[in-house]
Protein backbone atom coordinates (compact mmCIF):
# COMPACT_ATOMS: atom_id res chain seq x y z
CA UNK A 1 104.01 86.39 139.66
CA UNK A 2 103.89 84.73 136.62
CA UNK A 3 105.20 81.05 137.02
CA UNK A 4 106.38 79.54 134.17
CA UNK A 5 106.71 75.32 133.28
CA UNK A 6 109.80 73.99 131.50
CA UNK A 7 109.34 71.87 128.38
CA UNK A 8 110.42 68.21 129.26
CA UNK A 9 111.87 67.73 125.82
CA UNK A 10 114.66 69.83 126.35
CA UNK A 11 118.26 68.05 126.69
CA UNK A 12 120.05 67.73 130.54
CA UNK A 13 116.61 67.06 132.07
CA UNK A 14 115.69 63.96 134.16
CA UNK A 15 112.18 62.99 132.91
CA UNK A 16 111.62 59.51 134.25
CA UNK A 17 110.76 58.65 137.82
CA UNK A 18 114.07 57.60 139.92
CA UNK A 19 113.26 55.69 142.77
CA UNK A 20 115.42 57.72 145.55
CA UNK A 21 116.23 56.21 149.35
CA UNK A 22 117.93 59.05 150.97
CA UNK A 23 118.57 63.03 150.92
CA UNK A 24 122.10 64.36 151.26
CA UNK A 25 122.28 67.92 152.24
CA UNK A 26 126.09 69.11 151.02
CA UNK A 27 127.75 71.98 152.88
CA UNK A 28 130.25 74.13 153.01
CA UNK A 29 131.22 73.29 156.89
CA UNK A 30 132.78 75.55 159.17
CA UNK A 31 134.54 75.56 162.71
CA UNK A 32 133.35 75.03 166.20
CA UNK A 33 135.65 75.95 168.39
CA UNK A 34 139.03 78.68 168.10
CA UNK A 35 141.31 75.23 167.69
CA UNK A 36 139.49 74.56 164.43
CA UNK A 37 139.57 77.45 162.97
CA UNK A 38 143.24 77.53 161.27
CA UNK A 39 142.81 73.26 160.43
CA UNK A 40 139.67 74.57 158.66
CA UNK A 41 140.99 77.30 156.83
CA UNK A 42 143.47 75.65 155.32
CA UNK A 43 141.22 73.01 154.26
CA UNK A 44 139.32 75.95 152.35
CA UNK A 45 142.69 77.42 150.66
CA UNK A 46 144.57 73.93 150.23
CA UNK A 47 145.41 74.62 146.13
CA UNK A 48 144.75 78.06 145.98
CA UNK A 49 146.77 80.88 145.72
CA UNK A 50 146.11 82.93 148.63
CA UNK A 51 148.32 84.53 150.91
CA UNK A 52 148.65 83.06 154.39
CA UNK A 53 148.39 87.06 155.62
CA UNK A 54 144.71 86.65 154.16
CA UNK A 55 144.10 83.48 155.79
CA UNK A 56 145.18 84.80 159.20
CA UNK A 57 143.23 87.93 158.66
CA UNK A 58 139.66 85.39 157.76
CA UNK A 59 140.86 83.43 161.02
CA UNK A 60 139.75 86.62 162.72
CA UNK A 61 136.93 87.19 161.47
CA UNK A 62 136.14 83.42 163.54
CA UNK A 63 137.87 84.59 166.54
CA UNK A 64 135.54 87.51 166.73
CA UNK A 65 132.40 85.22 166.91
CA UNK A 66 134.43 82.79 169.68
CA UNK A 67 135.84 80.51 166.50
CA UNK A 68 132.52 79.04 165.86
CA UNK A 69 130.95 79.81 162.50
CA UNK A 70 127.25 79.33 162.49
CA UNK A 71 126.74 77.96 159.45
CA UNK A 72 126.97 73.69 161.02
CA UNK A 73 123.98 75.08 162.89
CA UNK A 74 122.28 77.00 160.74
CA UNK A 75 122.93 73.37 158.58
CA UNK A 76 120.82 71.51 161.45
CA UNK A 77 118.23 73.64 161.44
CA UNK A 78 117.64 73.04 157.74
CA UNK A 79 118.19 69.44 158.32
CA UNK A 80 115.28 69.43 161.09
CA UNK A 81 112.85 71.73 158.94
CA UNK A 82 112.93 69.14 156.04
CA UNK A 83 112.70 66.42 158.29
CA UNK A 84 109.28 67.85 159.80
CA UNK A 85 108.91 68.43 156.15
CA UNK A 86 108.93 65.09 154.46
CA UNK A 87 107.63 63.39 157.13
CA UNK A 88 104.45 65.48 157.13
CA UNK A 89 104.16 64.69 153.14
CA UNK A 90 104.41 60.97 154.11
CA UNK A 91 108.23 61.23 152.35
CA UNK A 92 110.00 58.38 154.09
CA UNK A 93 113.64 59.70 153.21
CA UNK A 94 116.61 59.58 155.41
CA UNK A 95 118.48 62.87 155.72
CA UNK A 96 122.39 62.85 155.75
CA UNK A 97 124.57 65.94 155.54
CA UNK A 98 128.37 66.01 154.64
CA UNK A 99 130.46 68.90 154.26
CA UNK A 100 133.06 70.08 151.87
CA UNK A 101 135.82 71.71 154.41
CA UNK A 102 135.10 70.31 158.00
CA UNK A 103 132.75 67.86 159.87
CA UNK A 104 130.62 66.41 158.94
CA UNK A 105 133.18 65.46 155.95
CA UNK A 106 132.07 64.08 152.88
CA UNK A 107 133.68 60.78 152.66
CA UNK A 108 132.69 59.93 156.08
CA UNK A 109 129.24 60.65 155.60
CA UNK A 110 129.05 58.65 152.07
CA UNK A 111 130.78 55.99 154.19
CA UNK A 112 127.95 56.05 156.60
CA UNK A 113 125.27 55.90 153.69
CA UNK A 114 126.90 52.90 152.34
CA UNK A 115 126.98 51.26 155.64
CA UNK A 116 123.68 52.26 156.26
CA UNK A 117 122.23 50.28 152.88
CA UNK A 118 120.93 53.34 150.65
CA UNK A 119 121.58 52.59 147.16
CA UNK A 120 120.94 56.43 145.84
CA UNK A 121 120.15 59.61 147.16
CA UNK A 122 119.27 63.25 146.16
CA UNK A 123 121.72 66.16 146.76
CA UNK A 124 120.77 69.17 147.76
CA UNK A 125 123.55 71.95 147.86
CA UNK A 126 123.31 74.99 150.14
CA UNK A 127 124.00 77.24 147.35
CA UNK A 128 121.25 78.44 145.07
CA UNK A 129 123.28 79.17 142.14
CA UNK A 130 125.29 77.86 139.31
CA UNK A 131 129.37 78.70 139.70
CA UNK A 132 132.65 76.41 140.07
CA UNK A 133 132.74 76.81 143.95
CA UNK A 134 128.84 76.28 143.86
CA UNK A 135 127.77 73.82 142.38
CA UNK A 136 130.84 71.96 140.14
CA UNK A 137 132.85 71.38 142.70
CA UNK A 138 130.57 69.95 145.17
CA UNK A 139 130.34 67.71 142.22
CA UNK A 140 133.73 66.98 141.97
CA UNK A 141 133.87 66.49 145.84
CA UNK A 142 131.23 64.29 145.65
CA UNK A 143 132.97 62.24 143.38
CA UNK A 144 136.06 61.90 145.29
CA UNK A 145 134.39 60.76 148.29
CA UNK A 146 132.48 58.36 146.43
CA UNK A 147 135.71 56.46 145.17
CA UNK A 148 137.05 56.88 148.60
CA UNK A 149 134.39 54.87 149.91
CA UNK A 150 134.79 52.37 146.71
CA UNK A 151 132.51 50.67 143.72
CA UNK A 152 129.76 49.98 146.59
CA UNK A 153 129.25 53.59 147.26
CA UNK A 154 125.99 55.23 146.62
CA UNK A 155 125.11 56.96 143.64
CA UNK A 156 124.16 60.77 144.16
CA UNK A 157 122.87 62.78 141.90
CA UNK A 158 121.83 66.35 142.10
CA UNK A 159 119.06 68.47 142.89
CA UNK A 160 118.23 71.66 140.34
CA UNK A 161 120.10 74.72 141.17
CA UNK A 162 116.87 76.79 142.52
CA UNK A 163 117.90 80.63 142.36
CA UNK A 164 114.56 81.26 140.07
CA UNK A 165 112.56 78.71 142.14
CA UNK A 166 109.06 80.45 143.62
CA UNK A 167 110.36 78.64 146.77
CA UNK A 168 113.26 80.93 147.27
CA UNK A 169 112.10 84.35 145.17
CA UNK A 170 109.11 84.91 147.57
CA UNK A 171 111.18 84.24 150.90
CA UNK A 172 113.20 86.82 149.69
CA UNK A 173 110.70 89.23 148.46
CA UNK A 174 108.73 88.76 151.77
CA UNK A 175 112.41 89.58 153.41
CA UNK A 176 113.29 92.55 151.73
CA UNK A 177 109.74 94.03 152.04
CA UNK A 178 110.32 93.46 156.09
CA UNK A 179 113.71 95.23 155.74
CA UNK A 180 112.19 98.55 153.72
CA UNK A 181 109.46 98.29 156.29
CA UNK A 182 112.00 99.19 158.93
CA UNK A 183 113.28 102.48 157.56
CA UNK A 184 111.24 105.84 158.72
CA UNK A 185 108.26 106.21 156.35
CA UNK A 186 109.63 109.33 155.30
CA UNK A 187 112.48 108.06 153.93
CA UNK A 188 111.34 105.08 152.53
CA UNK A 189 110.87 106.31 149.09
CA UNK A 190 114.50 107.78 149.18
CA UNK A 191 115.75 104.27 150.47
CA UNK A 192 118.62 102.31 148.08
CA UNK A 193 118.32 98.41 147.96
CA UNK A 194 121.37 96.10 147.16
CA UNK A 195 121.79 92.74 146.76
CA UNK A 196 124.66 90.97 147.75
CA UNK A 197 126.63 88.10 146.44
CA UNK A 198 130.27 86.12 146.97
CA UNK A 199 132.29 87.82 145.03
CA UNK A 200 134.28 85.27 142.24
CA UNK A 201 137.48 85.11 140.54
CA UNK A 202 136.30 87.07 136.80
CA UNK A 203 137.98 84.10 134.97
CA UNK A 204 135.74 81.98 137.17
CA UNK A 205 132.47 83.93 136.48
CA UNK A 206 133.34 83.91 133.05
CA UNK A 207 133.10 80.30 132.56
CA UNK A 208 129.28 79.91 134.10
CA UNK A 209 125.89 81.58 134.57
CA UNK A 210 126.26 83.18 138.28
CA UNK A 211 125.94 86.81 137.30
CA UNK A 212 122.98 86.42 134.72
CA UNK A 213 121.22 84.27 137.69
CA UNK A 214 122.20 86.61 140.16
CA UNK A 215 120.87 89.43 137.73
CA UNK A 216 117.84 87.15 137.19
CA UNK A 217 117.07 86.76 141.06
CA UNK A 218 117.59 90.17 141.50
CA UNK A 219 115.13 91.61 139.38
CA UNK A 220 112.46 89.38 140.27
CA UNK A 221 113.05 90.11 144.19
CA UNK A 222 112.73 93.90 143.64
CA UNK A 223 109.82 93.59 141.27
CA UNK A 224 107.92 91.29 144.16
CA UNK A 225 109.14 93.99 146.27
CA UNK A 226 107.65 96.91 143.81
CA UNK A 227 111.53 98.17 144.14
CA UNK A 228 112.34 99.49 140.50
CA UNK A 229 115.82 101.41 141.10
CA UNK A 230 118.62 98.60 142.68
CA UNK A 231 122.21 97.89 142.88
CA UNK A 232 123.90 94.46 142.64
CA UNK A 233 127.39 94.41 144.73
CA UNK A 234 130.00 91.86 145.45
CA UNK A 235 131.63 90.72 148.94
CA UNK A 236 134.22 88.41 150.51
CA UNK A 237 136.65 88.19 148.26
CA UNK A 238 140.08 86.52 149.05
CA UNK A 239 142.54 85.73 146.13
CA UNK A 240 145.66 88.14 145.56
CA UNK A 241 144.84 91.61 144.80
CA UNK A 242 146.51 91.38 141.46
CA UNK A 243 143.90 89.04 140.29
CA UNK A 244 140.82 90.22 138.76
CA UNK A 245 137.48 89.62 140.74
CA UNK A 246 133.42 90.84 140.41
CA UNK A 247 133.00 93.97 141.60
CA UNK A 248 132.04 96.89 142.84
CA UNK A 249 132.87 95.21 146.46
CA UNK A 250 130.22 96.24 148.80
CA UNK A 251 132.27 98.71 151.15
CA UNK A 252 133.47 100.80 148.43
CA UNK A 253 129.23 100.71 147.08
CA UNK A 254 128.54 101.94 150.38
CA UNK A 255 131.57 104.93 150.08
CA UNK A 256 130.18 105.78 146.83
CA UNK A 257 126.46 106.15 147.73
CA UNK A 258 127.54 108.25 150.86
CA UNK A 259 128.97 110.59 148.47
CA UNK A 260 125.67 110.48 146.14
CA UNK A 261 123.69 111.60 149.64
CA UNK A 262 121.85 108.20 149.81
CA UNK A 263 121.34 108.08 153.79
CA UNK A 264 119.08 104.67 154.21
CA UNK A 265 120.60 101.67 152.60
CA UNK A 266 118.67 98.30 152.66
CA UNK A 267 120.90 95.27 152.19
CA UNK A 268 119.38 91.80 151.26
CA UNK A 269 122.48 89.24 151.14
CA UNK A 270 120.57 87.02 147.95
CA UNK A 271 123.59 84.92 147.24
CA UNK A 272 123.58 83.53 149.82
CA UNK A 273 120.60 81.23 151.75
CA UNK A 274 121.43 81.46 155.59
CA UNK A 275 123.34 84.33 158.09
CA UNK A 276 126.82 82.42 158.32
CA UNK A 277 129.93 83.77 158.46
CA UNK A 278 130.43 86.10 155.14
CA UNK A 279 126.73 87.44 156.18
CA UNK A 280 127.18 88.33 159.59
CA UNK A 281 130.81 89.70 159.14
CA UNK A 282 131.10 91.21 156.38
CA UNK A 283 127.37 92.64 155.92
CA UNK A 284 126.92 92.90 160.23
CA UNK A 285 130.09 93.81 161.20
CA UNK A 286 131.95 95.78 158.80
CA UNK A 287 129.64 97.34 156.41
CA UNK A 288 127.69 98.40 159.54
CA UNK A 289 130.19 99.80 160.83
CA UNK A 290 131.04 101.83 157.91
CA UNK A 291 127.86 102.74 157.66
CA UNK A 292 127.77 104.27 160.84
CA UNK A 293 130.69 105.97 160.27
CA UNK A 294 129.39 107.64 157.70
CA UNK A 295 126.22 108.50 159.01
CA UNK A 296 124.51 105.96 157.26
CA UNK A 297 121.08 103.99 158.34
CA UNK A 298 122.04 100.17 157.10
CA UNK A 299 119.27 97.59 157.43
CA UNK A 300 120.21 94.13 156.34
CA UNK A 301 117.26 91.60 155.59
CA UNK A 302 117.05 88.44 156.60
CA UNK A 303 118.10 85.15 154.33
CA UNK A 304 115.77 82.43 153.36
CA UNK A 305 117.11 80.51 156.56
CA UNK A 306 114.26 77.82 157.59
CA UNK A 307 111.65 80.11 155.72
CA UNK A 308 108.54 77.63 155.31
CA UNK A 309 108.55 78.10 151.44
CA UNK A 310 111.91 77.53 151.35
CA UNK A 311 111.75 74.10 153.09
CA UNK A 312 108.84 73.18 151.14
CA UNK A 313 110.70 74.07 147.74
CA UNK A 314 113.05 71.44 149.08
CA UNK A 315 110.57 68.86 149.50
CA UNK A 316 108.84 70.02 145.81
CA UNK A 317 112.81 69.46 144.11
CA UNK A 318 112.74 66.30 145.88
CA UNK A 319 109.76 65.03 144.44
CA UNK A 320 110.41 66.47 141.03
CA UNK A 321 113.07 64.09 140.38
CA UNK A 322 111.12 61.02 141.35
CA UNK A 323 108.23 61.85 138.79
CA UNK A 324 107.94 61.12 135.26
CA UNK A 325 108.10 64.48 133.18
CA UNK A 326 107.51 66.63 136.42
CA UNK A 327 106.94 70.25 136.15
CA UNK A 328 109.79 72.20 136.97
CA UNK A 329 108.45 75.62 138.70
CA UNK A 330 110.35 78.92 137.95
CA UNK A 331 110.27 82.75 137.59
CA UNK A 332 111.99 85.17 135.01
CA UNK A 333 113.23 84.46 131.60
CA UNK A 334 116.41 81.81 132.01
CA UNK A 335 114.13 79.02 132.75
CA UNK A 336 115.30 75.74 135.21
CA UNK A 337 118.66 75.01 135.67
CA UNK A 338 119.21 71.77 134.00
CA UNK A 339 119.20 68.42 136.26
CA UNK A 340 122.31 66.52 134.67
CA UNK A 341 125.45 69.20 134.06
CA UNK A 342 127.03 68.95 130.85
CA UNK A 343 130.97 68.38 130.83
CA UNK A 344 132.18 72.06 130.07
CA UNK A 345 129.35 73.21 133.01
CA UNK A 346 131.11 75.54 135.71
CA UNK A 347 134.30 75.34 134.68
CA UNK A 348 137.05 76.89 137.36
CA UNK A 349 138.63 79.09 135.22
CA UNK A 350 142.28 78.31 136.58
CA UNK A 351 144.56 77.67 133.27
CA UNK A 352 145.43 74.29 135.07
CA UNK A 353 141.56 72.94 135.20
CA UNK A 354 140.73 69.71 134.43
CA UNK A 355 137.07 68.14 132.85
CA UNK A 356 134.80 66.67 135.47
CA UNK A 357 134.14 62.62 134.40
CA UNK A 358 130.85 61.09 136.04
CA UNK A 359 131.46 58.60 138.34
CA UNK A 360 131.52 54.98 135.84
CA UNK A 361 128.56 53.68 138.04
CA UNK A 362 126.00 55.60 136.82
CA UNK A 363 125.64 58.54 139.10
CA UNK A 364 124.54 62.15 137.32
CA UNK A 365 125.59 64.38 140.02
């Protein structure tokens, strides 16, 4: 692959060394037992318009794996990888983790940083690309715990969205390649890949760069993979059903190729960077199930997870912000993702949205 260097002259970019003295890892969060599943829920849907039917029907989804979603887990396991990580390259840099919907919550863990003495830290967010929900308003929630916490709170700023990163692209080429591997040589050829994302709200999609990356990411996995003919599909949807989202949703994909004769379907979930709840439900459960109900062979590959070159493309984002006009690795055509997000960046769409301000001390994230 052809690995192209961004020009350091370009606007947004960071191109002095900050001096950094923690890592925040920022999360989605999810619930750990069946009484937390409702509490967390309607942490998730507090100001959106979505019927509490839907919200009971999710809560099921949860039930079905005992109430615990995996993704605090699969959060540690991260945590522990880039620990190993950094302290192997000599990086002495605390970890702390704080989630957006359940605990470990965001204020408290800011709390804890300011208790603890670190001045400034590095976010990294458990999403890989740019959208409202994935990277603005982890912003925004950042920024609210911050005042929370008060004018001695840390200053956070944020790590390069990484969907084009070498450090994720060859994970998932390596994944899908595993995947393909898995249907019957004879068949192989005849095979259909998709990639999967969250789906998002069309007004929201409209106001950002998620489908371009997505299209991006996608294109680069299957050439890695040698995989010329692909489909990108959506998933996990869950405003109203009058309002307008990205489509086609991934169980009507799977109705349509049935009826094309497509009998060996290889599913690589590349919106998303670990197996948590949407992945293992949505893509494990039910569109298995259709699958098999239409005579189907579904395999799903693997997410980056704890990959090794994922972990180390942590460690490389880390150390890109601490150098002085640092490379900034990528594949495709879109180049990096800028470091500081401009004021009209990710924008939610909703009619009632509001402009994100910087926190007044200084903080870019």
């Amino acid at each position: 692959m052809n690995i192209q260097l961004h020009d350091p002259q370009e606007a947004l970019f960071v191109d002095e060394a900050v001096e950094y003295d923690a890592v925040l890892i920022v999360s989605f969060g999810g619930p750990e037992g069946r009484d937390e599943v409702i509490p967390f829920l309607e942490n998730v849907l507090r100001g959106r318009n979505v019927p509490r039917e839907r919200m009971i029907e999710v809560a099921e989804h949860y039930m079905h794996f005992g109430g615990v979603s995996p993704i605090n887990e699969q959060t540690r396991a991260l945590i522990a990888a880039l620990k190993t990580e950094l302290d192997a390259r000599g990086l002495d840099l605390p970890i702390y983790w704080g989630n957006r919907n359940w605990h470990p919550l965001l204020e408290d863990t800011i709390r804890q940083m300011r208790d603890d003495g670190i001045k400034r830290a590095l976010a990294f967010f458990t999403s890989a690309y740019s959208s409202y929900s994935g990277c603005r308003q982890y912003r925004e929630d950042i920024a609210k715990a911050r005042a929370a916490v008060g004018e001695d709170a840390p200053v956070i700023d944020r790590i390069r969205m990484y969907y084009n990163h070498p450090g994720f692209i060859e994970p998932n080429i390596e994944h899908l390649r595993a995947a393909l591997a898995q249907i019957p040589p004879e068949s192989e050829a005849k095979a259909r890949v998709i990639f999967t994302a969250h789906s998002l709200p069309l007004s929201m999609a409209q106001s950002c760069a998620y489908v371009a990356q997505l299209q991006e990411a996608a294109q680069l996995v299957a050439q890695g993979a040698g995989i010329t003919d692909y489909d990108i599909v959506y998933q996990s949807r869950s405003g109203p059903s009058h309002q307008l989202w990205l489509e086609p949703d991934i169980l009507d994909h799977l109705d349509e190729l049935h009826k094309a004769s497509v009998q060996d379907v290889v599913i690589l979930p590349l919106g998303f960077i670990s197996d948590h709840m949407e992945v293992l439900y949505d893509l494990d459960t039910e569109a298995l199930q259709l699958a098999e109900h239409l005579g189907m062979n579904l395999v799903r590959a693997a997410t980056v997870g704890t990959h090794p070159r994922f972990i180390e493309m942590i460690r490389e984002l880390i150390i890109e912000r601490m150098e002085v006009q640092p490379n900034r690795p990528y594949l495709g055509q879109l180049g990096p993702v800028h470091d500081i997000c401009p004021a009209d960046c990710c924008l939610s769409g909703r009619p009632t949205n509001t402009h994100y301000q910087r926190p007044s001390s200084g903080g870019k994230a």
